[in-house]
C-alpha atoms as a PDB file:
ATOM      1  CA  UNK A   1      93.849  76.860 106.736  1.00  0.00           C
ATOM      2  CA  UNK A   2      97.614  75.733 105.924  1.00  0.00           C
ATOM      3  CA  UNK A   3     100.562  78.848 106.159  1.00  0.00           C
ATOM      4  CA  UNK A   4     101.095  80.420 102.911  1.00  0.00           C
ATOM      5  CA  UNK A   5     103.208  83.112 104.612  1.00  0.00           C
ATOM      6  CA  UNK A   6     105.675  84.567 106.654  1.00  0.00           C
ATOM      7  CA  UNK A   7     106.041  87.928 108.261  1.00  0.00           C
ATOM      8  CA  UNK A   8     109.631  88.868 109.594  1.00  0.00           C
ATOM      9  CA  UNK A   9     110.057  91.232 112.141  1.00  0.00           C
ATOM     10  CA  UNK A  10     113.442  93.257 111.073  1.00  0.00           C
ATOM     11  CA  UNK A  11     115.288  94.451 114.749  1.00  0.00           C
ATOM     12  CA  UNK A  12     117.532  91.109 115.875  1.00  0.00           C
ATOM     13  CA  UNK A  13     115.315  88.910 113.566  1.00  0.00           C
ATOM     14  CA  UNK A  14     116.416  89.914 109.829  1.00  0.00           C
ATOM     15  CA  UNK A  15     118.999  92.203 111.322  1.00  0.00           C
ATOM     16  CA  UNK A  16     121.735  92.421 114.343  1.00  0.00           C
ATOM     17  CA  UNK A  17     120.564  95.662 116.086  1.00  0.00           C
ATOM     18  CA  UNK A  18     123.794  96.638 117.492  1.00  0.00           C
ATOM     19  CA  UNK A  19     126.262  95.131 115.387  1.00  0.00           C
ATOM     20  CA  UNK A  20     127.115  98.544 113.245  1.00  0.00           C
ATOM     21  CA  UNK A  21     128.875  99.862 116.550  1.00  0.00           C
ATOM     22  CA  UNK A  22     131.905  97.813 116.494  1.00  0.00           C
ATOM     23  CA  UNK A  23     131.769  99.776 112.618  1.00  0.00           C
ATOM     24  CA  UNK A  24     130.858 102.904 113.662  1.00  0.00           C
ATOM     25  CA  UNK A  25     133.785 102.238 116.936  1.00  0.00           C
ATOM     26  CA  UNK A  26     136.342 101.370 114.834  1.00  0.00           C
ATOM     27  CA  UNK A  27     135.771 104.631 112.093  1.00  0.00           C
ATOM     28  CA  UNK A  28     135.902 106.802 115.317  1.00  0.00           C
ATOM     29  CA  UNK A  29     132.658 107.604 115.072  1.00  0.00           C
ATOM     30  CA  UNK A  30     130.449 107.906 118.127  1.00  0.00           C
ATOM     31  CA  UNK A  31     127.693 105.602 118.997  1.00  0.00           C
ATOM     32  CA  UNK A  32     124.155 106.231 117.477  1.00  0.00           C
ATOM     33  CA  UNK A  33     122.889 107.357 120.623  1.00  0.00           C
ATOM     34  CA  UNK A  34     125.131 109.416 121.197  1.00  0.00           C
ATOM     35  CA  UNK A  35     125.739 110.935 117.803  1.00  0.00           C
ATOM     36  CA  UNK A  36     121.679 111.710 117.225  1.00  0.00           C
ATOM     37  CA  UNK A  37     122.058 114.181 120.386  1.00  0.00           C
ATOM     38  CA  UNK A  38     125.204 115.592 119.129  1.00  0.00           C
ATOM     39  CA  UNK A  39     123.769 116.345 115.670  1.00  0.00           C
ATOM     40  CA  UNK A  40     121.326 118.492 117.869  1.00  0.00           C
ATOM     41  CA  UNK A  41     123.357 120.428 120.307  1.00  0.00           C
ATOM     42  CA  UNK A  42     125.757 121.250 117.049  1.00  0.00           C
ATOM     43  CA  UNK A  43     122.836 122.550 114.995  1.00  0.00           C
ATOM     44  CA  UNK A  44     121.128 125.049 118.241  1.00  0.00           C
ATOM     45  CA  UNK A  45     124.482 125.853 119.618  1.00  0.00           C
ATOM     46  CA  UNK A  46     125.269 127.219 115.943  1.00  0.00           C
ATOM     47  CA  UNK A  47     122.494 129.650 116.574  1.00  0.00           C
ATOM     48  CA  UNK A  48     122.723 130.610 119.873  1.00  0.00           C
ATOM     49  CA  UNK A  49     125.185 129.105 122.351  1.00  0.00           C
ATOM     50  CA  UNK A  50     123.705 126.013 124.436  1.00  0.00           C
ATOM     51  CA  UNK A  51     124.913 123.856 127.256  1.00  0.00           C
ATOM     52  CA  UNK A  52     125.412 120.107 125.436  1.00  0.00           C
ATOM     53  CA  UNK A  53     124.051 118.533 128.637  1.00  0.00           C
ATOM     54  CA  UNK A  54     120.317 120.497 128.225  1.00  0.00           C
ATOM     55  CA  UNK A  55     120.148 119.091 125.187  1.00  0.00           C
ATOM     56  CA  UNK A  56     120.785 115.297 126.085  1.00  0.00           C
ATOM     57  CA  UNK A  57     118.366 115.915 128.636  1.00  0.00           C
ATOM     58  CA  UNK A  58     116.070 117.247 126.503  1.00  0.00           C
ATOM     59  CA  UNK A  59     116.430 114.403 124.014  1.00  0.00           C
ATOM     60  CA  UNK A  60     116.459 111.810 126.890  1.00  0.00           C
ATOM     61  CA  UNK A  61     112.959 112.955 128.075  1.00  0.00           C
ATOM     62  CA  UNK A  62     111.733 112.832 124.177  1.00  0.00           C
ATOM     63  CA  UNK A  63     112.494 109.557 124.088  1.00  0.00           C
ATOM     64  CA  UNK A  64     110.867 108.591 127.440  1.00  0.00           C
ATOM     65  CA  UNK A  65     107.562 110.031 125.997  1.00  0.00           C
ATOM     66  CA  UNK A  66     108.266 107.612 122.844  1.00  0.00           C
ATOM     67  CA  UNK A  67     108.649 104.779 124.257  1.00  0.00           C
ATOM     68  CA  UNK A  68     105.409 105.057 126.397  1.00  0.00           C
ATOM     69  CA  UNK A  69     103.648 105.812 123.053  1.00  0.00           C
ATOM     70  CA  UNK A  70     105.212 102.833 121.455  1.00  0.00           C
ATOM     71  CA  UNK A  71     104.464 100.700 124.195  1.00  0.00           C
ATOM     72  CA  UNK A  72     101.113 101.821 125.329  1.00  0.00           C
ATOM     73  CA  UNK A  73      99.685 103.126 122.636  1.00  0.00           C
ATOM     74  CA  UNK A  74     101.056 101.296 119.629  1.00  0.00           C
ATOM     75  CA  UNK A  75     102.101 104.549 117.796  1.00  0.00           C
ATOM     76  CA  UNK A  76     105.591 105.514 116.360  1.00  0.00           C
ATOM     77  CA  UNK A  77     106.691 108.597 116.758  1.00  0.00           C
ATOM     78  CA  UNK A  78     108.402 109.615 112.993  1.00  0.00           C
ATOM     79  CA  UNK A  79     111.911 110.960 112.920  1.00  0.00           C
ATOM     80  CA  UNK A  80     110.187 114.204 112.396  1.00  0.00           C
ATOM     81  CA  UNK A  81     107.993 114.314 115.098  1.00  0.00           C
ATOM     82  CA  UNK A  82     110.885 113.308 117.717  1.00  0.00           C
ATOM     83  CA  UNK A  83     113.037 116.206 116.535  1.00  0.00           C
ATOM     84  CA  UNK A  84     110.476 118.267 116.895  1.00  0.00           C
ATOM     85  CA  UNK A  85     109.671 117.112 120.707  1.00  0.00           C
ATOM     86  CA  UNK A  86     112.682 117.544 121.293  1.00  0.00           C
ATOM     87  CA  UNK A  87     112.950 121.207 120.126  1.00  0.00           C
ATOM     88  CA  UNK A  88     109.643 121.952 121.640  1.00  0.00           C
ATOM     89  CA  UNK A  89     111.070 120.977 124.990  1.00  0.00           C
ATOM     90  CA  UNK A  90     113.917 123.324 124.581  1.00  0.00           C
ATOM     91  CA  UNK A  91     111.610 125.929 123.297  1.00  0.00           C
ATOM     92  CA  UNK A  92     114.132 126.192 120.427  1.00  0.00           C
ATOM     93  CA  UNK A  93     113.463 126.551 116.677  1.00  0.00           C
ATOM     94  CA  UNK A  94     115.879 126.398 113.475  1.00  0.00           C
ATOM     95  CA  UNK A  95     114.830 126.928 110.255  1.00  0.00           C
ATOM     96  CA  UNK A  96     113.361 124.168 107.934  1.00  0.00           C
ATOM     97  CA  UNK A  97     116.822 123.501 106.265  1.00  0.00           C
ATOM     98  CA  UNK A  98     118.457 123.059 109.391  1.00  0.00           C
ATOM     99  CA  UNK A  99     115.696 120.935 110.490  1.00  0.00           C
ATOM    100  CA  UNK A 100     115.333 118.833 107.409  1.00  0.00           C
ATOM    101  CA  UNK A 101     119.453 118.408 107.807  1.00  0.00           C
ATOM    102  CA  UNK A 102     118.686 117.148 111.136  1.00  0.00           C
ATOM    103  CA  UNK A 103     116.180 114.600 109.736  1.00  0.00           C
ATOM    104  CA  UNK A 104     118.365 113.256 107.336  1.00  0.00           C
ATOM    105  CA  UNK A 105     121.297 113.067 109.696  1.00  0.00           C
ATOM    106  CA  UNK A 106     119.306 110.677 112.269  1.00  0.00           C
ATOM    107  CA  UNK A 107     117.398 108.287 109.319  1.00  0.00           C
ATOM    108  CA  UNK A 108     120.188 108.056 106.834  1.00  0.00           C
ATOM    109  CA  UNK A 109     122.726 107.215 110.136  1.00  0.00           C
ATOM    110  CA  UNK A 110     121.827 103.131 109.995  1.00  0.00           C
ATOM    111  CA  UNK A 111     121.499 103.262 106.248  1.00  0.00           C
ATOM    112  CA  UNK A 112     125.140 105.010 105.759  1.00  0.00           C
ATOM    113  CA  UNK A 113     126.707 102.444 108.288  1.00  0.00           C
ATOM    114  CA  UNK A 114     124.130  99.713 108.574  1.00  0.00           C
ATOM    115  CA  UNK A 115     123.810  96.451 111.033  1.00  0.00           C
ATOM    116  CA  UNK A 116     124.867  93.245 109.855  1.00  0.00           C
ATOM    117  CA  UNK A 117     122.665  90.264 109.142  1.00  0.00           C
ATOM    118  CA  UNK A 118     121.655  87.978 111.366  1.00  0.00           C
ATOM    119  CA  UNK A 119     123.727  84.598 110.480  1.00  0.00           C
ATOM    120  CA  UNK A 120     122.039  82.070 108.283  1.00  0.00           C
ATOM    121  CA  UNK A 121     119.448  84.783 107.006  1.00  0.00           C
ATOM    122  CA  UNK A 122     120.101  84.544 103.135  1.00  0.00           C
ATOM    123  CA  UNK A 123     119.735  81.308 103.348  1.00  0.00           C
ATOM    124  CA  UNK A 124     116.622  80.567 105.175  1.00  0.00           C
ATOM    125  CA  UNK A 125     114.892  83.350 103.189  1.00  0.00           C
ATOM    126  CA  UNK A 126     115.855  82.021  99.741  1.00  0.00           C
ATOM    127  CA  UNK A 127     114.765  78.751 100.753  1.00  0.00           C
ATOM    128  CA  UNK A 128     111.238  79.834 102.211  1.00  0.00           C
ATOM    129  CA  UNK A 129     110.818  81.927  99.536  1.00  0.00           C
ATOM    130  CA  UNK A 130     110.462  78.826  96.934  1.00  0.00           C
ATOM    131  CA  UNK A 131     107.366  77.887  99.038  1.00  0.00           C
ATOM    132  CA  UNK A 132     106.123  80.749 100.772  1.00  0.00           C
ATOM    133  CA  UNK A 133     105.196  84.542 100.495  1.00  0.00           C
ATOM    134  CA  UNK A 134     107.503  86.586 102.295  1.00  0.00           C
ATOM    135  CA  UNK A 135     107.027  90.124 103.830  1.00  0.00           C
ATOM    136  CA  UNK A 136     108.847  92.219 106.108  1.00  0.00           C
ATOM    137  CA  UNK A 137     106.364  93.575 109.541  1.00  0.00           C
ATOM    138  CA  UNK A 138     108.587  95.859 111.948  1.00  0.00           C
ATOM    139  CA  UNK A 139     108.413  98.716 114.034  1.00  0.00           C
ATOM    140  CA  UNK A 140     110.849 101.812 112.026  1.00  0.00           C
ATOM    141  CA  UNK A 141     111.999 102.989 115.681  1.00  0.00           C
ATOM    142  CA  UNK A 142     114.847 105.878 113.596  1.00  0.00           C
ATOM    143  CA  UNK A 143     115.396 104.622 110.788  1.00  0.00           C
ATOM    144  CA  UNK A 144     112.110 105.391 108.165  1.00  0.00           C
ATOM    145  CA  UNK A 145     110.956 102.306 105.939  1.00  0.00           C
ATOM    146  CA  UNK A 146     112.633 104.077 102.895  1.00  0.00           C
ATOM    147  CA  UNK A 147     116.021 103.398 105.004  1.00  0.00           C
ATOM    148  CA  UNK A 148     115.208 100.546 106.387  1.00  0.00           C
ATOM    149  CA  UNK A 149     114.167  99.241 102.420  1.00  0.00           C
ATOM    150  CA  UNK A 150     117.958 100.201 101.487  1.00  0.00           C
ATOM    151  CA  UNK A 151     119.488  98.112 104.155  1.00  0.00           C
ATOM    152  CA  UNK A 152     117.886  95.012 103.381  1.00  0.00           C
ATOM    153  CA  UNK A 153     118.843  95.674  99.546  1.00  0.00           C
ATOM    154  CA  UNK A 154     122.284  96.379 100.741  1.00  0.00           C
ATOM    155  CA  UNK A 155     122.379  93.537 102.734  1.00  0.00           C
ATOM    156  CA  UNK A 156     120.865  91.323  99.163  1.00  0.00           C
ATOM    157  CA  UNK A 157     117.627  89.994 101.504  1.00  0.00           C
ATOM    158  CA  UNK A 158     114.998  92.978  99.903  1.00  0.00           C
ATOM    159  CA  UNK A 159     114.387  90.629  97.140  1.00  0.00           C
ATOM    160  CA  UNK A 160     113.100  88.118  98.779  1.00  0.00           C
ATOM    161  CA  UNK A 161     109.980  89.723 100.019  1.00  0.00           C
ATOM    162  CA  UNK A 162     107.131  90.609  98.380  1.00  0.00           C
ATOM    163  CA  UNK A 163     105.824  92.952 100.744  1.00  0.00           C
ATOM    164  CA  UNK A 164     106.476  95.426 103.368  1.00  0.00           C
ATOM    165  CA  UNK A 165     104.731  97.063 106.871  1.00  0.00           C
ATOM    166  CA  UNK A 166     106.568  99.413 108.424  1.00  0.00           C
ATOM    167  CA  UNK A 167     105.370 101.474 111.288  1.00  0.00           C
ATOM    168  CA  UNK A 168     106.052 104.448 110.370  1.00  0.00           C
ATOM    169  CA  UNK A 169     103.982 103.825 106.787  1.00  0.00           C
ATOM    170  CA  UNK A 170     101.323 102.291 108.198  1.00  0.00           C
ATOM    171  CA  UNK A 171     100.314 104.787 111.587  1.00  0.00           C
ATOM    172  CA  UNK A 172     100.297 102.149 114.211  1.00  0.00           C
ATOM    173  CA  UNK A 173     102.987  99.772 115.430  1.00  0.00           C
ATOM    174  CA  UNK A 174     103.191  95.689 116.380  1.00  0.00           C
ATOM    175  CA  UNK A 175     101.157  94.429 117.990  1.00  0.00           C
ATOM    176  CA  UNK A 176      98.388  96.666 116.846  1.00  0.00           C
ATOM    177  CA  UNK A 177      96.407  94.287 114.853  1.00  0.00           C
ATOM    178  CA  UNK A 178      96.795  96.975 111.675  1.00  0.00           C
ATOM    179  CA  UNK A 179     100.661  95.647 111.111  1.00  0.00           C
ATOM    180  CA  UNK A 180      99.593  92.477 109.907  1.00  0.00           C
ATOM    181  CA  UNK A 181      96.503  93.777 108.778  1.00  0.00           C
ATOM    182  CA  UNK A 182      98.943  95.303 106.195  1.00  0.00           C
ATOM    183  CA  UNK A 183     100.722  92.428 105.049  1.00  0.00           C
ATOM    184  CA  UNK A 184      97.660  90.550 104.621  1.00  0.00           C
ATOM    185  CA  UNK A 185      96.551  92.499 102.289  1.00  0.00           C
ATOM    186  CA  UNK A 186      99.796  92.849 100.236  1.00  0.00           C
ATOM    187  CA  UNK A 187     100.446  89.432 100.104  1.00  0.00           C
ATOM    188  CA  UNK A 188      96.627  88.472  99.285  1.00  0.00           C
ATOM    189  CA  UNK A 189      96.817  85.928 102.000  1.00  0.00           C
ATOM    190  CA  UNK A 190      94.490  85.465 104.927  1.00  0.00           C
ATOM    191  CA  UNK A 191      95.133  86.125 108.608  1.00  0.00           C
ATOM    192  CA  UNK A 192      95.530  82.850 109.688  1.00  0.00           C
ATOM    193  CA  UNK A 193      97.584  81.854 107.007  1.00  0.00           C
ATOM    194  CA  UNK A 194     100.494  83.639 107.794  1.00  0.00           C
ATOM    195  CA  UNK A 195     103.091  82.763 110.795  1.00  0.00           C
ATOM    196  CA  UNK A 196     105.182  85.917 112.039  1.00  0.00           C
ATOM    197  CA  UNK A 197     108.666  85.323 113.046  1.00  0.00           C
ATOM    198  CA  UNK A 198     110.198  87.976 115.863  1.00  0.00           C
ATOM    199  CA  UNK A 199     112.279  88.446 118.801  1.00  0.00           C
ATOM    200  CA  UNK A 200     109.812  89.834 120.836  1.00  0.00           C
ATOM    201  CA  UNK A 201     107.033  87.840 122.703  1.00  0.00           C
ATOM    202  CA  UNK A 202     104.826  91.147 123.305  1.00  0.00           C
ATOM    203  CA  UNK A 203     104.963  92.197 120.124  1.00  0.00           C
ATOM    204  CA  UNK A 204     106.154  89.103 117.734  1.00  0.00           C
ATOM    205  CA  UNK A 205     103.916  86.711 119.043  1.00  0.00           C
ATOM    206  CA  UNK A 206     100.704  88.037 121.149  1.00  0.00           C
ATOM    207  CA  UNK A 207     100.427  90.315 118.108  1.00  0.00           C
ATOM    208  CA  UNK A 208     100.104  87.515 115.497  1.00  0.00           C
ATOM    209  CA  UNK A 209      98.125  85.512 117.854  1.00  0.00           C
ATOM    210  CA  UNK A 210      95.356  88.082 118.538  1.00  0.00           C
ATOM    211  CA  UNK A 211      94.696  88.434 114.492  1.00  0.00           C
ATOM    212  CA  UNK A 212      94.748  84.503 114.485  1.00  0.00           C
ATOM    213  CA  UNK A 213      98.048  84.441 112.613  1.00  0.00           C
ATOM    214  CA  UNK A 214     100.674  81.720 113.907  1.00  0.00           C
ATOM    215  CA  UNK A 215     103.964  83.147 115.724  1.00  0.00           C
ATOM    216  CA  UNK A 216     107.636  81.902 116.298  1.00  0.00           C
ATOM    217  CA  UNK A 217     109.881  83.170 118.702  1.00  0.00           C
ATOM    218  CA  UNK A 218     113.427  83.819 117.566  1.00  0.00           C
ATOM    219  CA  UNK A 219     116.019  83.944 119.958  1.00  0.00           C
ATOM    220  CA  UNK A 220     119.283  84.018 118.355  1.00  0.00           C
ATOM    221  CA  UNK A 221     120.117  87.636 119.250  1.00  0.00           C
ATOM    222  CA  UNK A 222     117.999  88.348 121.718  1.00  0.00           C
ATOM    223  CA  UNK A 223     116.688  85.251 123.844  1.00  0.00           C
ATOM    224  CA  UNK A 224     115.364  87.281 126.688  1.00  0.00           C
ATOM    225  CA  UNK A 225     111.780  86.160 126.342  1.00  0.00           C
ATOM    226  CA  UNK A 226     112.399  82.447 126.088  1.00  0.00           C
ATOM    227  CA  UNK A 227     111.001  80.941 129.223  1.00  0.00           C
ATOM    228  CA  UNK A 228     108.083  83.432 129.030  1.00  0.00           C
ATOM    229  CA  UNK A 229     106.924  83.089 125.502  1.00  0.00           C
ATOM    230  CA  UNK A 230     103.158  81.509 124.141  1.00  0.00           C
ATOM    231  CA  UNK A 231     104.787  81.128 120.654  1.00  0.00           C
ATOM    232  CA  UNK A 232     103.836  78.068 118.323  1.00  0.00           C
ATOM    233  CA  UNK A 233     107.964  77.631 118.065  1.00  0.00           C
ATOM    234  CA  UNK A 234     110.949  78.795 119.219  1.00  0.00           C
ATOM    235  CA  UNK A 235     113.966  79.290 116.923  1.00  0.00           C
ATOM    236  CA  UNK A 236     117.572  79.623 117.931  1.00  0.00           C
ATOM    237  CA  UNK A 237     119.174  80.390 114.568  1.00  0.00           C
ATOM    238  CA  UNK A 238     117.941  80.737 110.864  1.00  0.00           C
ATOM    239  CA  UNK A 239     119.671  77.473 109.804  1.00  0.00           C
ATOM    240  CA  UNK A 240     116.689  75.373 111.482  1.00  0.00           C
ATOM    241  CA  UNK A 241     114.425  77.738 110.733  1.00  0.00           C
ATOM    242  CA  UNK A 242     112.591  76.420 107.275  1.00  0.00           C
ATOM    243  CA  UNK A 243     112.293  73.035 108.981  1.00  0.00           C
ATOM    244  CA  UNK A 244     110.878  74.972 111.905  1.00  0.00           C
ATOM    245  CA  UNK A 245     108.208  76.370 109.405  1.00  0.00           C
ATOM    246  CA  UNK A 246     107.027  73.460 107.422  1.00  0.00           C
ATOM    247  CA  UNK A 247     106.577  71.440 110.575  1.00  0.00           C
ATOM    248  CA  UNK A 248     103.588  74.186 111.630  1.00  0.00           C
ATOM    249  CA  UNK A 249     102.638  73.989 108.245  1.00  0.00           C
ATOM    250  CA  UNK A 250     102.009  70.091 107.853  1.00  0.00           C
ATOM    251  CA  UNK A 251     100.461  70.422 111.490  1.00  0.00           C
ATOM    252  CA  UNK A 252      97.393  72.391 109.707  1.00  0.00           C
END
């Protein structure tokens, strides 16, 4: 069956990861990291007086345990539920305004200063978008699909796509077979009519390939998993990247 879609992953693929910190450097604001355990220590040590450095370990060892959830077991941890790891390790508790403050303050933090589109993304995605369906498939890591929704809008690439699988909204994270699952079904396309497009090989293309989808490496911002990849294509930047498509397509 010939592609009549694409799935984006949205980390260094729709969006540069990292690129609000020159932003966030040059407004005197700390870096995310950074900031998300400061937001904590400032809300306990409120309450009860608390040593900062607890609490980065604290939030350090949270996000150990999520990343061996996300890894191993497909399965991302909400906002919510890290805050409340964290908390849990410090056997602390605040009260559910506090808490819900705290929630806000870590998802709204990319949406308030957000990364920057990967160059040549507009573009590419107005000009698939005349041929192909067009959905967004991405682990939320923070930042909540809601937020993650408002920075593509911001950014004026949310129109283009006609369907969305975040982790966080859909239980399970790439490569669990459920993400694309998801945009299958919103898109009322079969499995292996889509190709996914990602920077990751573990995720963006043994993912795709396991469902019977079609998978292209991008490696514009992130290249490290160019000589190990089993991807259909590689992609170095978004100009080359409709071309890239159609050639898989006419090779159906």
């Amino acid at each position: 069956m010939t592609i009549r879609a694409i799935t984006f992953d949205l980390w260094d693929t729709l969006v540069d990861d990292d690129s609000d910190e020159p932003i966030r450097a040059a407004k005197g604001l700390r870096p995310k990291k950074d900031e998300r355990r400061y937001q904590i220590w400032e809300a306990l040590n409120a309450i009860e007086p608390i040593d900062y450095e607890r609490v980065a370990l604290a939030y350090d060892t949270a996000e150990a345990g999520f990343n061996v959830v996300w890894k191993e077991c497909h399965i991302n941890w909400t906002v919510e539920q890290r805050i409340r790891v964290v908390l849990t390790g410090l056997n602390r508790q605040v009260s559910t305004e506090t808490f819900e403050k705290l929630v806000h303050g870590h998802a709204s933090m990319e949406v308030d200063i957000s990364p920057l589109p990967v160059d040549g993304i507009a573009e590419a995605l107005e000009d698939l978008s005349t041929r192909y369906k067009l959905c967004v498939v991405s682990d939320s890591i923070v930042t909540p699909g809601v937020g993650l929704r408002e920075i593509l809008d911001k950014h004026g690439l949310k129109k283009y796509f006609s369907g969305f699988a975040f982790s966080d909204e859909v239980g399970r994270s790439k490569p669990h077979a459920s993400m694309f699952e998801s945009a299958s079904r919103q898109l009322g396309v079969a499995l292996n009519e889509i190709v996914h497009v990602g920077d990751r090989d573990h995720n963006d293309v043994k993912g795709p390939h396991a469902i019977g989808a079609k998978a292209i490496l991008f490696t514009a911002t992130r290249p490290d998993d160019r000589d190990i990849t089993t991807a259909d294509a590689i992609c170095e930047t978004h100009h080359e990247l409709p071309a890239v498509v159609d050639r898989l397509a006419a090779a159906d």
